[in-house]
Structures are given as C-alpha cells and as structure tokens.
N, C-alpha and C. Protein backbone atom coordinates (compact mmCIF):
# COMPACT_ATOMS: atom_id res chain seq x y z
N UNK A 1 3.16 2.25 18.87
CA UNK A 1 3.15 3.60 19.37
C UNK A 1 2.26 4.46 18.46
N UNK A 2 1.47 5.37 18.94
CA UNK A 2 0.25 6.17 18.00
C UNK A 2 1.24 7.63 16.81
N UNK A 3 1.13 7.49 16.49
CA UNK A 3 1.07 8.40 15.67
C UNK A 3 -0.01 9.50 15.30
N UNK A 4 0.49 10.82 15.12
CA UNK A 4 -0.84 12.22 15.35
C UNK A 4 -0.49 12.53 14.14
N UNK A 5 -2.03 13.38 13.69
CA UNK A 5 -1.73 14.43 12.75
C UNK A 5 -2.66 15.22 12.84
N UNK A 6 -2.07 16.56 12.95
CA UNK A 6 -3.28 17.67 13.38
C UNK A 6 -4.03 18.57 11.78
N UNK A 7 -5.01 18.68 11.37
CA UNK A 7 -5.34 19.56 10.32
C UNK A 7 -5.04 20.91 10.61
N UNK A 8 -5.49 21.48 9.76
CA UNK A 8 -5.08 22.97 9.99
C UNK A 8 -5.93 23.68 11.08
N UNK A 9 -6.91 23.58 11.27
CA UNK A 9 -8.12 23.89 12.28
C UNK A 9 -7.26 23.58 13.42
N UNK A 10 -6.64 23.27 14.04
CA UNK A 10 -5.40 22.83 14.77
C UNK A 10 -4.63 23.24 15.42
N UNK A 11 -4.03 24.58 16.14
CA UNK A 11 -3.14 25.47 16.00
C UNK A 11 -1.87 24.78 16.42
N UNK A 12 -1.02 25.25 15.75
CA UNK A 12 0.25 24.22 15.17
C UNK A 12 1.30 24.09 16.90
N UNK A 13 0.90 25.36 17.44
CA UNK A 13 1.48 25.15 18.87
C UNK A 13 1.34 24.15 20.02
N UNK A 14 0.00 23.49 19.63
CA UNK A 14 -0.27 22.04 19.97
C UNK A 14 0.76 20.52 19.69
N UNK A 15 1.06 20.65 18.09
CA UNK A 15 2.11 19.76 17.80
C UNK A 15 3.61 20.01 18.54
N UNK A 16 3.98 21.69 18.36
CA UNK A 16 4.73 21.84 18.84
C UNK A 16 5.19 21.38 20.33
N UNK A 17 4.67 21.72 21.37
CA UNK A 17 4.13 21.07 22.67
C UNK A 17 4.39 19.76 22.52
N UNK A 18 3.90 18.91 22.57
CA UNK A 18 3.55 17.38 22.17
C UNK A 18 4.77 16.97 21.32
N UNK A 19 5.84 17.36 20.45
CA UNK A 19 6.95 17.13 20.26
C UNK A 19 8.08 17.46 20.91
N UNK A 20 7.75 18.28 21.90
CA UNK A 20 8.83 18.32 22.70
C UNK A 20 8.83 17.64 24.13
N UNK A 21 7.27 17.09 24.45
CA UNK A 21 7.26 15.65 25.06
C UNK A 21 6.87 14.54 24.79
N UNK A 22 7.89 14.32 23.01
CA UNK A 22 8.29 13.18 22.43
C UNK A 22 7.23 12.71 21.87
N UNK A 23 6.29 13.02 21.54
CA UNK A 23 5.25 12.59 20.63
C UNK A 23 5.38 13.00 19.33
N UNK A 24 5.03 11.60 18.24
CA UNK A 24 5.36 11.81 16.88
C UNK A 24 3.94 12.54 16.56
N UNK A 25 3.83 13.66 15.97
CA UNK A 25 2.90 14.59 15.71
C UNK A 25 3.73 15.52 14.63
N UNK A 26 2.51 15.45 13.30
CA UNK A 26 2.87 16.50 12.14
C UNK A 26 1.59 17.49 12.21
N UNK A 27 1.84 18.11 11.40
CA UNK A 27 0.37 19.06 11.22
C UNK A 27 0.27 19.10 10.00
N UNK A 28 -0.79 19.66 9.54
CA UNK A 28 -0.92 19.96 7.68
C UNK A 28 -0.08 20.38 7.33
N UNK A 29 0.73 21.72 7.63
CA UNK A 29 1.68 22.20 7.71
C UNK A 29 2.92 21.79 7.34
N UNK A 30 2.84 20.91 8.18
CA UNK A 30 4.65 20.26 7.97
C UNK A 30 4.10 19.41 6.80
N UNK A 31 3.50 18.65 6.71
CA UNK A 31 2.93 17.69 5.64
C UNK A 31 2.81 18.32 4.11
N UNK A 32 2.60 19.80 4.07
CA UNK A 32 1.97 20.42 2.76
C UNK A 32 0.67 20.16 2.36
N UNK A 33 -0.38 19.96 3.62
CA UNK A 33 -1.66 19.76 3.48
C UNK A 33 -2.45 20.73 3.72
N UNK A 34 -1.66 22.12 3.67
CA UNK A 34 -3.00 23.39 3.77
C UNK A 34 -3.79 23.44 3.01
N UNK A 35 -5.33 23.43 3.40
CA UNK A 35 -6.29 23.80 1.94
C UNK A 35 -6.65 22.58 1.39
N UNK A 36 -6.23 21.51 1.79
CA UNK A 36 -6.57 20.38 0.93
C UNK A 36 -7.75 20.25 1.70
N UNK A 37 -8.79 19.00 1.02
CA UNK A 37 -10.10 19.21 0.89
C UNK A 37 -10.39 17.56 2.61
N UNK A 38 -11.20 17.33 3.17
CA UNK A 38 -11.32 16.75 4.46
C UNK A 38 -11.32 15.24 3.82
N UNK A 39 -11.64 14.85 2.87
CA UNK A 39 -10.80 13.77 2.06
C UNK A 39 -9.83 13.60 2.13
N UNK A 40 -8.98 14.28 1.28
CA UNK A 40 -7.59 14.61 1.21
C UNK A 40 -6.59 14.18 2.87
N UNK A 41 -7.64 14.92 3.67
CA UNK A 41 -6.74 14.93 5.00
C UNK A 41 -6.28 13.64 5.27
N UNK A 42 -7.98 13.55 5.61
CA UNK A 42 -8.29 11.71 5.90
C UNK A 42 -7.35 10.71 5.63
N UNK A 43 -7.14 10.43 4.02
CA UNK A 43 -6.06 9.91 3.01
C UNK A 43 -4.77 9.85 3.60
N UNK A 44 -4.45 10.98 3.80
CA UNK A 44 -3.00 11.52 4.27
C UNK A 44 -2.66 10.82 5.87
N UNK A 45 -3.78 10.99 6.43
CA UNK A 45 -3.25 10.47 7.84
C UNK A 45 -3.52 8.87 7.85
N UNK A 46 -4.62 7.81 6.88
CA UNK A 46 -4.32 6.73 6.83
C UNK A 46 -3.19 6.35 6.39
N UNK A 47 -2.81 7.00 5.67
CA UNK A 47 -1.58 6.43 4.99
C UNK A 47 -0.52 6.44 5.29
N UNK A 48 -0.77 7.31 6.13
CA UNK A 48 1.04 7.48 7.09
C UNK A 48 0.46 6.70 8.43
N UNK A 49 -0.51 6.46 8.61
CA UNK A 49 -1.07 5.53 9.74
C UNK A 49 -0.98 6.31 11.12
N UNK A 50 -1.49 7.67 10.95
CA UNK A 50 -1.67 8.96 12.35
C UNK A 50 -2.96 8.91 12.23
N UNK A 51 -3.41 9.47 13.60
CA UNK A 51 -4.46 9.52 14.09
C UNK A 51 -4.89 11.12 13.95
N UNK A 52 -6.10 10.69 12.69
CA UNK A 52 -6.36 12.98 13.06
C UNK A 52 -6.80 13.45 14.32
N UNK A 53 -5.66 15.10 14.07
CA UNK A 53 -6.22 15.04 15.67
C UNK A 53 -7.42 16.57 14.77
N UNK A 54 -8.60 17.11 14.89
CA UNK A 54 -9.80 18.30 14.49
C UNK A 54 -10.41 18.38 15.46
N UNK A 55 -11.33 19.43 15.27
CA UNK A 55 -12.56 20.05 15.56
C UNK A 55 -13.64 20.53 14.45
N UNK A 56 -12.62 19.26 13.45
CA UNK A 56 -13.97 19.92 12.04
C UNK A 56 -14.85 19.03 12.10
N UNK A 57 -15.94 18.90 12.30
CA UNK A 57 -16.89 18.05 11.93
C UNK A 57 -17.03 17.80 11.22
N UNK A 58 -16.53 17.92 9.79
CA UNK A 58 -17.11 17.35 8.39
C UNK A 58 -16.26 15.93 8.07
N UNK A 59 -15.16 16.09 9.53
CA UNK A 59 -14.80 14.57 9.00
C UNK A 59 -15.69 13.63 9.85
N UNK A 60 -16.49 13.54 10.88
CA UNK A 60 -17.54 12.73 11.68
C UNK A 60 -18.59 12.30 10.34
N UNK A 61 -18.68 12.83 8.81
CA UNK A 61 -19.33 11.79 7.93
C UNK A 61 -19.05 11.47 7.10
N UNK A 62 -17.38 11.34 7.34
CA UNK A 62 -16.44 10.68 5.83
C UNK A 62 -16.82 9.03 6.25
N UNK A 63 -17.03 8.64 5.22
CA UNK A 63 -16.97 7.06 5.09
C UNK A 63 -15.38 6.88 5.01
N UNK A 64 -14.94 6.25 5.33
CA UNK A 64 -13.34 5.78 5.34
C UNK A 64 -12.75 5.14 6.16
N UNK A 65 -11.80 4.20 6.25
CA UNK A 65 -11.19 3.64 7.10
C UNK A 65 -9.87 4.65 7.19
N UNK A 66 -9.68 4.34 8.77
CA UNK A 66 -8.66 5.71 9.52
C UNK A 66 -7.92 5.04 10.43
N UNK A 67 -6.84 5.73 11.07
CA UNK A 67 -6.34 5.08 12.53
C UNK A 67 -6.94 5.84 13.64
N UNK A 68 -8.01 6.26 13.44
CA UNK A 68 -8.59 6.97 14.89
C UNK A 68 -8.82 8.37 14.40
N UNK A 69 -9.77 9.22 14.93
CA UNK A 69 -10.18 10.73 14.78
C UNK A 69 -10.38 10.89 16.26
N UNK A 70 -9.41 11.91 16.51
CA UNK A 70 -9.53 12.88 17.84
C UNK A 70 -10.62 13.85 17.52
N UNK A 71 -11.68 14.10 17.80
CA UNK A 71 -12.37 15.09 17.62
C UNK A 71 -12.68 16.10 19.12
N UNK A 72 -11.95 17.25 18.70
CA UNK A 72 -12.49 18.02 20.05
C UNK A 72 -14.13 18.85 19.78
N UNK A 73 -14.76 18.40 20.35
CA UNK A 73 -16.33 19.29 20.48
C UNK A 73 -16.35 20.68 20.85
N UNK A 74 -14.62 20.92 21.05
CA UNK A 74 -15.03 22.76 21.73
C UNK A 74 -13.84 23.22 21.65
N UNK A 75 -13.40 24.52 21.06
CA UNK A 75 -12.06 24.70 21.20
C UNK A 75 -11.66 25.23 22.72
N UNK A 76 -10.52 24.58 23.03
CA UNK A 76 -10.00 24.53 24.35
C UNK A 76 -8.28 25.55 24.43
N UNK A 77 -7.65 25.88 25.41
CA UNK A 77 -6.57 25.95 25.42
C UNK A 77 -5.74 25.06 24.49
N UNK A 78 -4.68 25.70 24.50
CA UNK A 78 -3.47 24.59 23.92
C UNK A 78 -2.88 23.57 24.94
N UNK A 79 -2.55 24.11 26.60
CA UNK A 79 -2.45 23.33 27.29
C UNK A 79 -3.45 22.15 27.62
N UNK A 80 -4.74 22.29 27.51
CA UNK A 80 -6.19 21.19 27.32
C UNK A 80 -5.32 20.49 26.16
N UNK A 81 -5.46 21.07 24.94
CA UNK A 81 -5.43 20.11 23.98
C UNK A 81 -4.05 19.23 24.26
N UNK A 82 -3.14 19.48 24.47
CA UNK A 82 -1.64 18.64 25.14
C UNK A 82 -2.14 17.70 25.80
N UNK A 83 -2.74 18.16 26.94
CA UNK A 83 -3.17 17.16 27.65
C UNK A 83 -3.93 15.57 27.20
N UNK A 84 -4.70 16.44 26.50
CA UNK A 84 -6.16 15.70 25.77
C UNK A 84 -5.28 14.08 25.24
N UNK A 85 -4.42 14.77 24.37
CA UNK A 85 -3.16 14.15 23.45
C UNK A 85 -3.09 13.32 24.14
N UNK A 86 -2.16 13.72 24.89
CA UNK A 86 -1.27 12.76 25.41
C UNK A 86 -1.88 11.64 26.47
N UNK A 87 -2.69 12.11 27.20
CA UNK A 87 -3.75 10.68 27.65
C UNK A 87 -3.42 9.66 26.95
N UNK A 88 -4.39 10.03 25.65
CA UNK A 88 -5.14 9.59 24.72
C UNK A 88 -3.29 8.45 24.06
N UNK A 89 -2.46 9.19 23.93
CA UNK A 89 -0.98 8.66 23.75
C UNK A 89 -0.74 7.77 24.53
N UNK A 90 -0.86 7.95 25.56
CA UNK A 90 0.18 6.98 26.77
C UNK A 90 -0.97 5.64 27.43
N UNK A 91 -2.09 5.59 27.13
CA UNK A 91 -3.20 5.05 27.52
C UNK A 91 -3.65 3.57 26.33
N UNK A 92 -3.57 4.40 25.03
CA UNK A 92 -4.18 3.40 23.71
C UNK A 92 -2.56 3.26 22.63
N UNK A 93 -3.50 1.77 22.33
CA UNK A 93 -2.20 1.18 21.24
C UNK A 93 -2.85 1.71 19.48
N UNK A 94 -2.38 1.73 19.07
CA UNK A 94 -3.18 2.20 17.16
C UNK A 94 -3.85 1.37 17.14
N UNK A 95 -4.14 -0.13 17.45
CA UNK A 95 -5.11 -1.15 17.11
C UNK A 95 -6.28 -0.43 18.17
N UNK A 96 -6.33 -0.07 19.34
CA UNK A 96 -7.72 0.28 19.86
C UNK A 96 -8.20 1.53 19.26
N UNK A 97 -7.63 2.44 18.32
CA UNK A 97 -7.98 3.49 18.17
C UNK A 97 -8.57 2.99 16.26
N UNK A 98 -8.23 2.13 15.64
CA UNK A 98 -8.34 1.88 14.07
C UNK A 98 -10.00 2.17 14.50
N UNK A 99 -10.72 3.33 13.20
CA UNK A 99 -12.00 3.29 12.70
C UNK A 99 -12.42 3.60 14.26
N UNK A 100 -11.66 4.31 14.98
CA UNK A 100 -12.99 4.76 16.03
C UNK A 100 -12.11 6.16 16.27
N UNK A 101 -13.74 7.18 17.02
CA UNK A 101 -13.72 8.88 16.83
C UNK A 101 -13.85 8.45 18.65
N UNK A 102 -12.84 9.40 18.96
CA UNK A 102 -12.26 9.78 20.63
C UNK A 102 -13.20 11.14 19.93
N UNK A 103 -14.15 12.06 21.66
CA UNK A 103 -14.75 12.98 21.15
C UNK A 103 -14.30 13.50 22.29
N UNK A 104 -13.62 14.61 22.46
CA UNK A 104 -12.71 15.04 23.57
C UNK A 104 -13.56 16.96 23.55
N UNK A 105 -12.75 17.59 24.96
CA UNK A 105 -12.55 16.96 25.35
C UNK A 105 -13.25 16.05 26.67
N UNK A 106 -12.73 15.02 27.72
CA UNK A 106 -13.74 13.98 28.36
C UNK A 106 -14.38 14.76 28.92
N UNK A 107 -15.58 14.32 29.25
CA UNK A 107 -16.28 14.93 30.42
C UNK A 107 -16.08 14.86 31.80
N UNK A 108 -15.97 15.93 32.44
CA UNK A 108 -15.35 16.24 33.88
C UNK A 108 -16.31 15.40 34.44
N UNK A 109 -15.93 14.25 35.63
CA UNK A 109 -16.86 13.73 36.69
C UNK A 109 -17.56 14.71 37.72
N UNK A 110 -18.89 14.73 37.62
CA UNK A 110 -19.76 15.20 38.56
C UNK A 110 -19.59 15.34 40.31
C-alpha cells in the first residue's frame, strides 16, 4: 500500500482530505519538517518509505533514491490535488512508483 508525504509547498488540507478517505498521508508538519532543506525532505520520505507528494522543482535534480515524487507542474485546487492522489493510490503498488517522478497534474485527452 503507498504511502504519501506532502512538503510544506503542500497545503496541509490536501492530507487532511486524503485521510479521511483512508490514505496514509503526513505532511512536513506533522513530521516536524518545516524549513528543512529539499534534501532533508527527500531523506525523510525514503526513510519512512512515502512517496513526496510537491510542486517544488528543486527536488526534479536531487540525485537520490526515493519511493516516487508526485510532482504537480501547476498549482491546482485542493479537490484536483485529492483526486490527483488518490488515482495515483488506488492504481500503483510502491514497487512501480520506487525512483520514478509522476508529473501531475495528467493531461486532459483532446
């Protein structure tokens, strides 16, 4: 089952959402990761084995092994970003997501 973790760039009402339809999701926040440096984050979510969920780009050129980077390209609603989630939740196992960047959110079919 995937595991999330949102940085602070994040707004925490997203996790909130997404835990109350049962998705394991922390934020910096709950973690005590405000302010820490996009290293730091990185670290934090391999190690607890969550998938970051940003919109910072400065983690797209961390060298590191990860369980997956959600990267949104645009800030969206909070209901988008739920959504985005939870696809992305109910769809992939942590082994399809290890060392690969989801760049959300998808592109609408033409």
């Amino acid at each position: 089952m995937l595991k999330f973790y949102t940085d602070e760039n994040v707004h925490v009402s997203v996790a909130k959402a997404l835990k109350e339809r049962g998705v394991d999701i922390i934020t910096a926040r709950d973690a005590g990761m405000l302010h820490k440096n996009d290293e730091a984050q990185l670290a934090f979510a391999e190690k607890q084995k969550r998938v970051l969920v940003t919109h910072d780009q400065d983690f797209l050129s961390l060298k590191a092994n990860h369980y997956g980077i959600m990267f949104f390209t645009k800030q969206i609603s909070v209901g988008q970003y739920v959504e985005e989630i939870e696809l992305v939740h109910l769809d992939y196992s942590p082994e399809d997501l290890k060392n690969t960047v989801f760049f959300l959110p998808a592109p609408q079919p033409l």
